[in-house]
PDB file of N, CA and C in Angstrom:
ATOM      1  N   UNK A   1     -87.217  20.715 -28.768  1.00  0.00           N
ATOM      2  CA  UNK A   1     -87.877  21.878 -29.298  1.00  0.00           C
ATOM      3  C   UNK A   1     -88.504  21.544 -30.650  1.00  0.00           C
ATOM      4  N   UNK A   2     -89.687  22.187 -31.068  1.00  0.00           N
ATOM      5  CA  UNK A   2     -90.186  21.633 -32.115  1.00  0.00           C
ATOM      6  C   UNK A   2     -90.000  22.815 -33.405  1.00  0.00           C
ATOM      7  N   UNK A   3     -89.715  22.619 -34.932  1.00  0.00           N
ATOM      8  CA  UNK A   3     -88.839  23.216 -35.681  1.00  0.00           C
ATOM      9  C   UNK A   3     -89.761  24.426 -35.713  1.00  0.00           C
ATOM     10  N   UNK A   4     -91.114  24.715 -34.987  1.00  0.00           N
ATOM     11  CA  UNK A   4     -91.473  26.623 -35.085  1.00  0.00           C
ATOM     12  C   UNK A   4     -90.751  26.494 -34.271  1.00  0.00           C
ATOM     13  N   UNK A   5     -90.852  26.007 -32.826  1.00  0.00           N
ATOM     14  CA  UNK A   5     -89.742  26.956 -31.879  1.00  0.00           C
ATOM     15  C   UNK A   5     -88.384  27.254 -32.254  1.00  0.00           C
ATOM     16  N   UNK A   6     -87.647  26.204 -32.942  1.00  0.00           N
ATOM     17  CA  UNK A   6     -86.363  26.810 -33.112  1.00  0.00           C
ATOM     18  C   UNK A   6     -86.352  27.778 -34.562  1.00  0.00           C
ATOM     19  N   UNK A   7     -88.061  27.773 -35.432  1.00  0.00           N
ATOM     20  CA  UNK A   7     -87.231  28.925 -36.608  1.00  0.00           C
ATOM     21  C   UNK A   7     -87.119  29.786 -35.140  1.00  0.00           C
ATOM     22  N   UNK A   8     -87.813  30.586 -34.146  1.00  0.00           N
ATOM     23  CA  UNK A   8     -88.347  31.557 -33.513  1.00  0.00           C
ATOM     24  C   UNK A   8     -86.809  31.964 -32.992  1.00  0.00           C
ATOM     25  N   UNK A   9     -86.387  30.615 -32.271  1.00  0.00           N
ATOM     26  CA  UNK A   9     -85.177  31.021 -31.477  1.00  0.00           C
ATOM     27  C   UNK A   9     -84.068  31.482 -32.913  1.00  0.00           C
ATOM     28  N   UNK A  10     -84.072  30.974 -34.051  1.00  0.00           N
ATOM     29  CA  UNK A  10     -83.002  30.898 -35.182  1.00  0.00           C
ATOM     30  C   UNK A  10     -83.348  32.696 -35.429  1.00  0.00           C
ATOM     31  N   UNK A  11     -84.126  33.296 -35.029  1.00  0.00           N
ATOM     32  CA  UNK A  11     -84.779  34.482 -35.589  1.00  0.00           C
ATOM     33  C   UNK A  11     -84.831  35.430 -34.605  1.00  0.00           C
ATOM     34  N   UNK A  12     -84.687  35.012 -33.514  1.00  0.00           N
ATOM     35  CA  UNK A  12     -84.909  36.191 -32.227  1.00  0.00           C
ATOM     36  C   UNK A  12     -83.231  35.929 -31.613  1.00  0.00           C
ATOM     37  N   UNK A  13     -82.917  35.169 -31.167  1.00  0.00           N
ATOM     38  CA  UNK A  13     -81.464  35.090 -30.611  1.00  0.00           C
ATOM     39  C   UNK A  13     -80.315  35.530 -31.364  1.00  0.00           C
ATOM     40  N   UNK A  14     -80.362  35.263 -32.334  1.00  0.00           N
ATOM     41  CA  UNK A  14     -78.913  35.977 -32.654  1.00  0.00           C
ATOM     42  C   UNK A  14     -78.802  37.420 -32.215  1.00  0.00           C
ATOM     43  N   UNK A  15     -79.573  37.697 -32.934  1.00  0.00           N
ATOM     44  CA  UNK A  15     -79.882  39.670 -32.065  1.00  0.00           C
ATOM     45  C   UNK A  15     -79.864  39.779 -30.719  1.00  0.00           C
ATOM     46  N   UNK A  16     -80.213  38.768 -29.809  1.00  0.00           N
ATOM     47  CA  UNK A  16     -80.247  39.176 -28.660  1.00  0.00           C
ATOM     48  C   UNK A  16     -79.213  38.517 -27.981  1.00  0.00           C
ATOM     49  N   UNK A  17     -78.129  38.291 -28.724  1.00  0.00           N
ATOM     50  CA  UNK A  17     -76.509  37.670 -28.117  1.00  0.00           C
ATOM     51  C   UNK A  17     -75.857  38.825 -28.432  1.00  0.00           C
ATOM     52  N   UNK A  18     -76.161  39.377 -29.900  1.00  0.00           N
ATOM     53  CA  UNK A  18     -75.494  40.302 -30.300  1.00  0.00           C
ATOM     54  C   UNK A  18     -75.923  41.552 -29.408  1.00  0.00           C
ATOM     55  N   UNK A  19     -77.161  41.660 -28.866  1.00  0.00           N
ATOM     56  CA  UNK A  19     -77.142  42.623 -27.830  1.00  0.00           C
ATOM     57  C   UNK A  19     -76.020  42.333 -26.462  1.00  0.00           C
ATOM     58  N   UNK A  20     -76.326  41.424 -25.398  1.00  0.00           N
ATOM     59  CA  UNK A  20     -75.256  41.129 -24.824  1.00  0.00           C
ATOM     60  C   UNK A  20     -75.343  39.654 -25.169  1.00  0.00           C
ATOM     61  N   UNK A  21     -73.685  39.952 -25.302  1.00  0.00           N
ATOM     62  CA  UNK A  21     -72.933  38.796 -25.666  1.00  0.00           C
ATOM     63  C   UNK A  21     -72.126  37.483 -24.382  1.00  0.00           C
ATOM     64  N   UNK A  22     -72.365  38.509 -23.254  1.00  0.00           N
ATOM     65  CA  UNK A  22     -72.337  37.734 -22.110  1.00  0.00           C
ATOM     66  C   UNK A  22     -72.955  36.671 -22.041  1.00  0.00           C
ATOM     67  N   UNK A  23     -74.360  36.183 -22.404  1.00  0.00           N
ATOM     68  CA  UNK A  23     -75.213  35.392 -22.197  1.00  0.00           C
ATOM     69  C   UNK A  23     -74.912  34.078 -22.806  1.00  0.00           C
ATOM     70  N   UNK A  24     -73.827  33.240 -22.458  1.00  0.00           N
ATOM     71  CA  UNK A  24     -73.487  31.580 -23.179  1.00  0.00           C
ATOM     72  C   UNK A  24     -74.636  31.252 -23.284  1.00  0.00           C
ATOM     73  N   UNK A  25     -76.214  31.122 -21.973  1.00  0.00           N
ATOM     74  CA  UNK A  25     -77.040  30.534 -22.702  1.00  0.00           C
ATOM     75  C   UNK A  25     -77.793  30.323 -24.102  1.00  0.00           C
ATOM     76  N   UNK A  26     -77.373  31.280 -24.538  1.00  0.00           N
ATOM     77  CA  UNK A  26     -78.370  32.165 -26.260  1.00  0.00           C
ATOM     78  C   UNK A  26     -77.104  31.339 -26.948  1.00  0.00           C
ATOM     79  N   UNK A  27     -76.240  31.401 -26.499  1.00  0.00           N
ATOM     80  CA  UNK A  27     -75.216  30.616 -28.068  1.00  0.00           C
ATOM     81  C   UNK A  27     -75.361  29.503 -27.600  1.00  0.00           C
ATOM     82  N   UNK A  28     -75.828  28.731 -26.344  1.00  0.00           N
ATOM     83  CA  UNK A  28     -75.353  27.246 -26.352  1.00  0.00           C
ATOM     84  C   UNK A  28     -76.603  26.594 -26.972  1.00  0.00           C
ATOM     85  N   UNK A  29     -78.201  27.425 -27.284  1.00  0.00           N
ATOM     86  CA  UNK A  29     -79.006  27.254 -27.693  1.00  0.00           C
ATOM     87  C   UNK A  29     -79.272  26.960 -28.892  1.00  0.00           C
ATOM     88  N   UNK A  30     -78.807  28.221 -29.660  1.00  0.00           N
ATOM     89  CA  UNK A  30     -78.371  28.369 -31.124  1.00  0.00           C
ATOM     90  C   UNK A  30     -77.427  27.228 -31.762  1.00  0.00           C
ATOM     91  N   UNK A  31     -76.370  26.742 -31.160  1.00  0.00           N
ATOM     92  CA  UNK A  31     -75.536  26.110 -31.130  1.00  0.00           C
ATOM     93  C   UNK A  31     -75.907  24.458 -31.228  1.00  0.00           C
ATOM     94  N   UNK A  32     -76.824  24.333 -30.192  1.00  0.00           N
ATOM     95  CA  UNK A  32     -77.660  22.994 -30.051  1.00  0.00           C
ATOM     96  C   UNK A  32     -78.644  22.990 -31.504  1.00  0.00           C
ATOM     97  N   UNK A  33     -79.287  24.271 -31.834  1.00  0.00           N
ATOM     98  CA  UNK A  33     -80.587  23.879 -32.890  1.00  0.00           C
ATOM     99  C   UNK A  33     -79.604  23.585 -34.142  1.00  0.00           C
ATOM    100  N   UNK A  34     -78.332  24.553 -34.422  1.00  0.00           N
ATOM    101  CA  UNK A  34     -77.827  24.454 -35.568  1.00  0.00           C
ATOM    102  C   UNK A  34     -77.253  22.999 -35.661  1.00  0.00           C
ATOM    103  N   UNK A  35     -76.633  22.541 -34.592  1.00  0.00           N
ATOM    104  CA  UNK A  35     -76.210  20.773 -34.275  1.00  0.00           C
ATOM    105  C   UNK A  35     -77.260  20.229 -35.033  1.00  0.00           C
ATOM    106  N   UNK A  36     -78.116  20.384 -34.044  1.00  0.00           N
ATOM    107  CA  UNK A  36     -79.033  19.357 -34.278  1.00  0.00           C
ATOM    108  C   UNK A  36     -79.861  19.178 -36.426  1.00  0.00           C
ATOM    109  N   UNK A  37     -79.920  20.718 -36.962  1.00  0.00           N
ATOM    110  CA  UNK A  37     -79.697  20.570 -38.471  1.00  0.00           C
ATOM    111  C   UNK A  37     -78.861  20.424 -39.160  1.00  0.00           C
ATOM    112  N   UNK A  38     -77.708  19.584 -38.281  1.00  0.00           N
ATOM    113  CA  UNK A  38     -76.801  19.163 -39.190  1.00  0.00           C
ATOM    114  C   UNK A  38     -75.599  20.183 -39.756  1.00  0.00           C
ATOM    115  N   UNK A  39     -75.976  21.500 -39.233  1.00  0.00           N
ATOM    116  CA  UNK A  39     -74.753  22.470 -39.375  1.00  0.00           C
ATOM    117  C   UNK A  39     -73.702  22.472 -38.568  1.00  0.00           C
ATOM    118  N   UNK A  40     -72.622  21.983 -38.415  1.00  0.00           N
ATOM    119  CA  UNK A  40     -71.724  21.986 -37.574  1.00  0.00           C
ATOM    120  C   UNK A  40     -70.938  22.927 -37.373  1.00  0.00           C
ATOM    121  N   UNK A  41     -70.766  23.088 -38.510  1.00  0.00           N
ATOM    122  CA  UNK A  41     -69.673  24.506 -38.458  1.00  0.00           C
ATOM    123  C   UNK A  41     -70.292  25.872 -37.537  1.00  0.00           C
ATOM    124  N   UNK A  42     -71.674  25.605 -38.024  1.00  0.00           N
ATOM    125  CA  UNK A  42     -72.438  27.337 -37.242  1.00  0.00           C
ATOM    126  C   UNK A  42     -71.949  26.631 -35.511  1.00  0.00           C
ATOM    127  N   UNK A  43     -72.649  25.054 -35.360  1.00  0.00           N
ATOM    128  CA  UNK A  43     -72.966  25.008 -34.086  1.00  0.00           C
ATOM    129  C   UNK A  43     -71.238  25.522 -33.277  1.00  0.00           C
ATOM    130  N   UNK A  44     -69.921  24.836 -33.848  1.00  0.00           N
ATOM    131  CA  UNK A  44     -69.069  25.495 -33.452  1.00  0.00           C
ATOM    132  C   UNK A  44     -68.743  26.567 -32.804  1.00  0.00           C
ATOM    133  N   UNK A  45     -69.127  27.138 -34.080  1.00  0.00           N
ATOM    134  CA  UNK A  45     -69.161  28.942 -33.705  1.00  0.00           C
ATOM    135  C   UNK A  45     -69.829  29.163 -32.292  1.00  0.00           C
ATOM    136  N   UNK A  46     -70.995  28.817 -32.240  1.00  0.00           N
ATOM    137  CA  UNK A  46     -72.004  29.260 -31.475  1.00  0.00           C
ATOM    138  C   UNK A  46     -71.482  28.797 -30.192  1.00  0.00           C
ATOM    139  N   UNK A  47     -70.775  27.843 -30.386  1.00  0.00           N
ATOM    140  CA  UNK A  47     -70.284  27.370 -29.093  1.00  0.00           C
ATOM    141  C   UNK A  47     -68.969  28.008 -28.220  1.00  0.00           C
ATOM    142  N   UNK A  48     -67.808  28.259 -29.783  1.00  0.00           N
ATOM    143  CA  UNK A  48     -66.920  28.801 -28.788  1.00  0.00           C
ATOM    144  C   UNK A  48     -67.263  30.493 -28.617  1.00  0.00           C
ATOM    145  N   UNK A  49     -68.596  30.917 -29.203  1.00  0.00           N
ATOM    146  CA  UNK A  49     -68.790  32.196 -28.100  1.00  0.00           C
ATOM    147  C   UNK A  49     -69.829  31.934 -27.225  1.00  0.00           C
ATOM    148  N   UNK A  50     -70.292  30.931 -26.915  1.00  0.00           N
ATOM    149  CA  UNK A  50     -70.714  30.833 -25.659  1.00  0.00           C
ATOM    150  C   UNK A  50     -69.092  30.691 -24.707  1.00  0.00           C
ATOM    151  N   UNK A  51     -68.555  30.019 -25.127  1.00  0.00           N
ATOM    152  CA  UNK A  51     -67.304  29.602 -24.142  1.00  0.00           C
ATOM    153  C   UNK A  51     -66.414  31.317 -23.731  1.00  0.00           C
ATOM    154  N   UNK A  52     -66.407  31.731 -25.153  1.00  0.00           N
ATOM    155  CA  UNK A  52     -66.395  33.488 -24.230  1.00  0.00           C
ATOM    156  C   UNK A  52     -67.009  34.006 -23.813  1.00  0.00           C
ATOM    157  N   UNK A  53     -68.032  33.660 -23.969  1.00  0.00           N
ATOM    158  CA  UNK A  53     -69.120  34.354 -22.595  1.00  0.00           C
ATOM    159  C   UNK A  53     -69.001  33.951 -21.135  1.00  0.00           C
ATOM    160  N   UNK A  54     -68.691  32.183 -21.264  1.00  0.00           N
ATOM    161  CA  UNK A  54     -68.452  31.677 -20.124  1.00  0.00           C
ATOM    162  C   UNK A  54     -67.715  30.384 -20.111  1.00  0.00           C
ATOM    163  N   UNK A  55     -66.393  30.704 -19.349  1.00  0.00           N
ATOM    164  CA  UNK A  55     -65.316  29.392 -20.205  1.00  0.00           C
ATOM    165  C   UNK A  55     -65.986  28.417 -19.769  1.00  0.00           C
ATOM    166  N   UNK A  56     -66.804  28.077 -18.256  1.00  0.00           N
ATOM    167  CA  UNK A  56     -67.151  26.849 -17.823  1.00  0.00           C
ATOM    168  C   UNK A  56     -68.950  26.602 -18.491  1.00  0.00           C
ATOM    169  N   UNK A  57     -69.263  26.952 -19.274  1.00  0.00           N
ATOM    170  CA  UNK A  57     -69.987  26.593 -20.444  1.00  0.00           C
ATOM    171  C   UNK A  57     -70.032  25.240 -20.752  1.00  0.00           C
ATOM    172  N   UNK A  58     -70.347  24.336 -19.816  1.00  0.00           N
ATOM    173  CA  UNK A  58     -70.090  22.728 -20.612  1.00  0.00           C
ATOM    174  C   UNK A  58     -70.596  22.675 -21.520  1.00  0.00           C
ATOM    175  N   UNK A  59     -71.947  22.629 -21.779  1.00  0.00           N
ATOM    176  CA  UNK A  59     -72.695  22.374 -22.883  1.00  0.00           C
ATOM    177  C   UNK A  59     -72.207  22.618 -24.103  1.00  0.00           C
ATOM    178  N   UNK A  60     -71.151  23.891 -24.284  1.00  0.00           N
ATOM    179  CA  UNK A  60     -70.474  24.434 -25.424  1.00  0.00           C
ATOM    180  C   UNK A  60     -70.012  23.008 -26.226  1.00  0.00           C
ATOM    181  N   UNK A  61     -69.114  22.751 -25.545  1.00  0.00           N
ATOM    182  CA  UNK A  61     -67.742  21.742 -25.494  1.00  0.00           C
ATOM    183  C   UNK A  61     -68.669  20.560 -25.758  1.00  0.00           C
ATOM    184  N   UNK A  62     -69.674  19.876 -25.625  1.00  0.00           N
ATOM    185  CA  UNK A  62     -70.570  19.035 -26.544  1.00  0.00           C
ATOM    186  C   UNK A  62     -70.713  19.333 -28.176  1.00  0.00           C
ATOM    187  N   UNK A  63     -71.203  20.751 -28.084  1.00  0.00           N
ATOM    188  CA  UNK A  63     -71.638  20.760 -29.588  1.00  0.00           C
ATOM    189  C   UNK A  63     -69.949  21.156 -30.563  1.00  0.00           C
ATOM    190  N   UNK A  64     -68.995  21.763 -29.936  1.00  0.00           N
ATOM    191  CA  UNK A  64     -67.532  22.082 -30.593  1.00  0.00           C
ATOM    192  C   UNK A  64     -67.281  20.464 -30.281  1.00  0.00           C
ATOM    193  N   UNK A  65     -67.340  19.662 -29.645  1.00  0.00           N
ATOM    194  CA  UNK A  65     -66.922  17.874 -29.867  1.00  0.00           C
ATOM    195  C   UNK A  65     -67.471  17.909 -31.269  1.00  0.00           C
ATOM    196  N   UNK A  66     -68.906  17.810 -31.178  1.00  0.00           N
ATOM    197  CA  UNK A  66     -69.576  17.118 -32.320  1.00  0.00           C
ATOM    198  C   UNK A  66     -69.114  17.642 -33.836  1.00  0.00           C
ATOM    199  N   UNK A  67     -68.846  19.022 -33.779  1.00  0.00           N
ATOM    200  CA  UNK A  67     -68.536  19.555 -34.897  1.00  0.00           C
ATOM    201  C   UNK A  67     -67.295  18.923 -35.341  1.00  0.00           C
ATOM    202  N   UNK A  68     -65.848  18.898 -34.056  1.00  0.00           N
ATOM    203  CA  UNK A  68     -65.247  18.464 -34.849  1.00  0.00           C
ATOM    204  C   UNK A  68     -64.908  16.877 -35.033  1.00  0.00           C
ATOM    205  N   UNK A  69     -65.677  16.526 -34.237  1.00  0.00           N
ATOM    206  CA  UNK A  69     -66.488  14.957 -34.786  1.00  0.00           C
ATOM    207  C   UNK A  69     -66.532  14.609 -36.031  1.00  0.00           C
ATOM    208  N   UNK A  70     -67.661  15.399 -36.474  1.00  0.00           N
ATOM    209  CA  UNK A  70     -67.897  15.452 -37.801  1.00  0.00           C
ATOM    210  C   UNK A  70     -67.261  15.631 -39.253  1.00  0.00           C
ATOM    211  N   UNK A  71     -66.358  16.529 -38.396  1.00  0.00           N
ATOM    212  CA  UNK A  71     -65.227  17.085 -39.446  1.00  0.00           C
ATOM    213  C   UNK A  71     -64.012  16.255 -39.567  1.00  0.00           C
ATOM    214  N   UNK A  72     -63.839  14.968 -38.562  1.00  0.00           N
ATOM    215  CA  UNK A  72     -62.963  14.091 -38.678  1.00  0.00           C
ATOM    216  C   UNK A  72     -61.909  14.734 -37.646  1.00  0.00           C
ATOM    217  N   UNK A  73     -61.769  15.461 -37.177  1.00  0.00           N
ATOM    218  CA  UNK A  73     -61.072  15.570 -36.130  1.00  0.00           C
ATOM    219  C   UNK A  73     -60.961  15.096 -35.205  1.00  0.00           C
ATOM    220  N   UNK A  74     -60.424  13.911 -34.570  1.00  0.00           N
ATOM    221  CA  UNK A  74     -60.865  13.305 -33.239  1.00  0.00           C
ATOM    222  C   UNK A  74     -59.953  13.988 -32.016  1.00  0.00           C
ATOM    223  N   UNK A  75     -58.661  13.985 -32.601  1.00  0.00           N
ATOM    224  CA  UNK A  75     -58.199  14.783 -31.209  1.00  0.00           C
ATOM    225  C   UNK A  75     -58.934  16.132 -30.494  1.00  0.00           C
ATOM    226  N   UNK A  76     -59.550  17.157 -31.335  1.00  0.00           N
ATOM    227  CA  UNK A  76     -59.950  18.291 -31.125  1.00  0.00           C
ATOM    228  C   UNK A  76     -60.674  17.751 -30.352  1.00  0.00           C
ATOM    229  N   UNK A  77     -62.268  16.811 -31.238  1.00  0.00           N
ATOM    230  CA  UNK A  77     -63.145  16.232 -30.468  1.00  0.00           C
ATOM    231  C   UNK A  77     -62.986  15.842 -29.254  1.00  0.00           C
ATOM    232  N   UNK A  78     -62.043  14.786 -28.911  1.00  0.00           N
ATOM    233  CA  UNK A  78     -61.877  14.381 -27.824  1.00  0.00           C
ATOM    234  C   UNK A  78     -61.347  15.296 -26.746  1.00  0.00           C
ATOM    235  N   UNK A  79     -60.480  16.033 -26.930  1.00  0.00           N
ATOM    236  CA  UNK A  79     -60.198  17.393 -26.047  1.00  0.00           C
ATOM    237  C   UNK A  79     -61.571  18.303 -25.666  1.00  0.00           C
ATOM    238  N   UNK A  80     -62.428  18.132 -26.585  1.00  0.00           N
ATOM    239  CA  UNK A  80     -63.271  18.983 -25.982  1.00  0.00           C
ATOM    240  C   UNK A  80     -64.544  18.396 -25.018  1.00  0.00           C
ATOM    241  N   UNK A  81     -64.643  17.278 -25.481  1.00  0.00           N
ATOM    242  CA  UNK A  81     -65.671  16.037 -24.889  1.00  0.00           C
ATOM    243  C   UNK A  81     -65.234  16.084 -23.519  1.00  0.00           C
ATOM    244  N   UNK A  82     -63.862  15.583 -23.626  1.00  0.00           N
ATOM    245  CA  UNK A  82     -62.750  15.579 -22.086  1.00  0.00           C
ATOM    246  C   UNK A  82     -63.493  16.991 -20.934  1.00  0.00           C
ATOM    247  N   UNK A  83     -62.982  18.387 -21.931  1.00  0.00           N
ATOM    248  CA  UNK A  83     -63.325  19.826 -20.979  1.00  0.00           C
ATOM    249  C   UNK A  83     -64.743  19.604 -20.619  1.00  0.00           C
ATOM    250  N   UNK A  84     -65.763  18.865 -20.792  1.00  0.00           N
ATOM    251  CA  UNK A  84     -67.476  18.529 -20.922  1.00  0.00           C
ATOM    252  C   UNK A  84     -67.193  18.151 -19.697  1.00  0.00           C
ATOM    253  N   UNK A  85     -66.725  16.743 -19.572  1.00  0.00           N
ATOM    254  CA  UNK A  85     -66.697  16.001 -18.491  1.00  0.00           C
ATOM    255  C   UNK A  85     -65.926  16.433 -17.671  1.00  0.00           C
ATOM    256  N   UNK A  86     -64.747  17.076 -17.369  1.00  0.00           N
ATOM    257  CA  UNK A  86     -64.683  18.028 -16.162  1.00  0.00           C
ATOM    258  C   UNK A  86     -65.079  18.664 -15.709  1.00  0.00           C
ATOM    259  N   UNK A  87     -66.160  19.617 -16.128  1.00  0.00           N
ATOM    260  CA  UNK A  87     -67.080  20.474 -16.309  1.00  0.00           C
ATOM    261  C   UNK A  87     -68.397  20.100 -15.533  1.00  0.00           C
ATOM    262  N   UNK A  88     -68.863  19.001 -16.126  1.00  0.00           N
ATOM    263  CA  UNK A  88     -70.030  18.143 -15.479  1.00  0.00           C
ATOM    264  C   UNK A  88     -69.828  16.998 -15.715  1.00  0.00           C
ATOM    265  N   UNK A  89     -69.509  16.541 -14.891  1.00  0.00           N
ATOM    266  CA  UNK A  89     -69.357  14.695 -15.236  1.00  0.00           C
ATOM    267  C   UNK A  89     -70.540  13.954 -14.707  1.00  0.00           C
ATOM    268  N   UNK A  90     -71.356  14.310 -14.422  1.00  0.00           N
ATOM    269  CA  UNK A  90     -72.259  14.438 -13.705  1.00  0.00           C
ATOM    270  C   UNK A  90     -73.521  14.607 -14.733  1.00  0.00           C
ATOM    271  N   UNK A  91     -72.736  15.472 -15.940  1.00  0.00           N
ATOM    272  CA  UNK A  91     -74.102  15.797 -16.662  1.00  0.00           C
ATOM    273  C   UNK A  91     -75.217  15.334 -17.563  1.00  0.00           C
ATOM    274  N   UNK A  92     -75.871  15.716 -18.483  1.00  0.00           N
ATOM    275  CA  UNK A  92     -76.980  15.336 -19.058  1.00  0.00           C
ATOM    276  C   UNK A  92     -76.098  14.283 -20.147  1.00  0.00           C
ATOM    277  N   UNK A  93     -75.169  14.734 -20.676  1.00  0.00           N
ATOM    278  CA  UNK A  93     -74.447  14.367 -21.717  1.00  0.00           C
ATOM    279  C   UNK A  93     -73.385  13.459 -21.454  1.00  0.00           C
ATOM    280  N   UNK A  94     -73.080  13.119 -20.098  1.00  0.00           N
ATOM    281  CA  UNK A  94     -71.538  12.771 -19.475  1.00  0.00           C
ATOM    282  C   UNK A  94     -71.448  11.245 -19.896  1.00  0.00           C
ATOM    283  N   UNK A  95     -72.386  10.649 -19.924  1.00  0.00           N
ATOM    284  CA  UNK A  95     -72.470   8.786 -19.879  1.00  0.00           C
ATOM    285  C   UNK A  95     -72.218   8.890 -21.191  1.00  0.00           C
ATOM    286  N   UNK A  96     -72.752   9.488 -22.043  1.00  0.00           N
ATOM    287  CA  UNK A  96     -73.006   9.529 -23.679  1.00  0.00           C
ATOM    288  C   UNK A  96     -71.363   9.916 -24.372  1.00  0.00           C
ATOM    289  N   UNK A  97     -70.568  10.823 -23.601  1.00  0.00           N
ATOM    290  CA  UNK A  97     -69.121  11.183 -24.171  1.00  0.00           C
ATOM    291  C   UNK A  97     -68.238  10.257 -23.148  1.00  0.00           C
ATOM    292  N   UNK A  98     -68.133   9.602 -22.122  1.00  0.00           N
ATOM    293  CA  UNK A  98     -67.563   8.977 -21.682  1.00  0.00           C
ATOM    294  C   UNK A  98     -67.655   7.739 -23.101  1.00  0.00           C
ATOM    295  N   UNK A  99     -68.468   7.544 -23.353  1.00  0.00           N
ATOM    296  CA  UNK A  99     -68.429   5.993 -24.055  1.00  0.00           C
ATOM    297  C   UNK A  99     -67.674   6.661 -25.605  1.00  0.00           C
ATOM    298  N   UNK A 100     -68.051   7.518 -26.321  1.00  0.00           N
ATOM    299  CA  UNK A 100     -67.194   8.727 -27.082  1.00  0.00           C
ATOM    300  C   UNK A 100     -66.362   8.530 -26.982  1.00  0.00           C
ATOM    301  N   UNK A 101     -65.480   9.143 -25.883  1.00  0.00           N
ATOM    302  CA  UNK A 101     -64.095   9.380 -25.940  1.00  0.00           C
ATOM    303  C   UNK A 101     -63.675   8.401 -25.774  1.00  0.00           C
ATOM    304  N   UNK A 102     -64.300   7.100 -25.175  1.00  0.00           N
ATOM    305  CA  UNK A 102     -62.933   5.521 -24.503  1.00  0.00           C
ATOM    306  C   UNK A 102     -63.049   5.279 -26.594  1.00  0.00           C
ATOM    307  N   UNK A 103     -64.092   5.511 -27.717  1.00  0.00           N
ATOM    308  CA  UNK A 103     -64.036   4.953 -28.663  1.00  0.00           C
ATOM    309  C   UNK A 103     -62.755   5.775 -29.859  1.00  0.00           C
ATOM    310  N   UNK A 104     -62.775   7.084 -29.650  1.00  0.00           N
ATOM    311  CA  UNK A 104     -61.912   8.118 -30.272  1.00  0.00           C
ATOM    312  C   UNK A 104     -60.132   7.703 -30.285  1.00  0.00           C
TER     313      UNK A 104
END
């Protein structure tokens, strides 16, 4: 996404999670742009309410790894990398946390 699209999404989605909150996609989104600027802590957030929106949410459990990656947590990390790859092992992300977690 290029940084107008995500101010747009940083500016229209929160409101529209906070409308329904069902929708993991809107937090796993939010969650990914805030990752990706280096905010971890938001992307967290964003992630474990996507995961209440929808526990099998893989994508969540990428960006809550990375956060607590970042934060030096490896067990958390790795517990959550782990729930990814049960989830989709298969997925976009799966080759990339397999090699992750054998290093954690």
């Amino acid at each position: 996404m290029s940084d107008k699209h995500n101010k747009e999404v940083l500016a229209l989605c929160p409101e529209a999670f906070a409308a329904d909150s069902s929708d993991a996609d809107i937090a796993i989104a939010l969650a990914k742009i805030e990752f990706d600027r280096g905010k971890s802590a938001l992307a967290a957030s964003w992630g474990q309410k996507a995961i209440v929106a929808d526990p099998n949410a893989a994508d969540a459990y990428v960006f809550i790894g990375g956060a607590e990656q970042s934060a030096g947590h490896r067990k958390a990390a790795k517990e959550a990398y782990k729930r990814y790859l049960q989830l989709a092992p298969g997925g976009r992300y799966a080759a990339d946390l397999r090699a992750i977690v054998g290093s954690l």
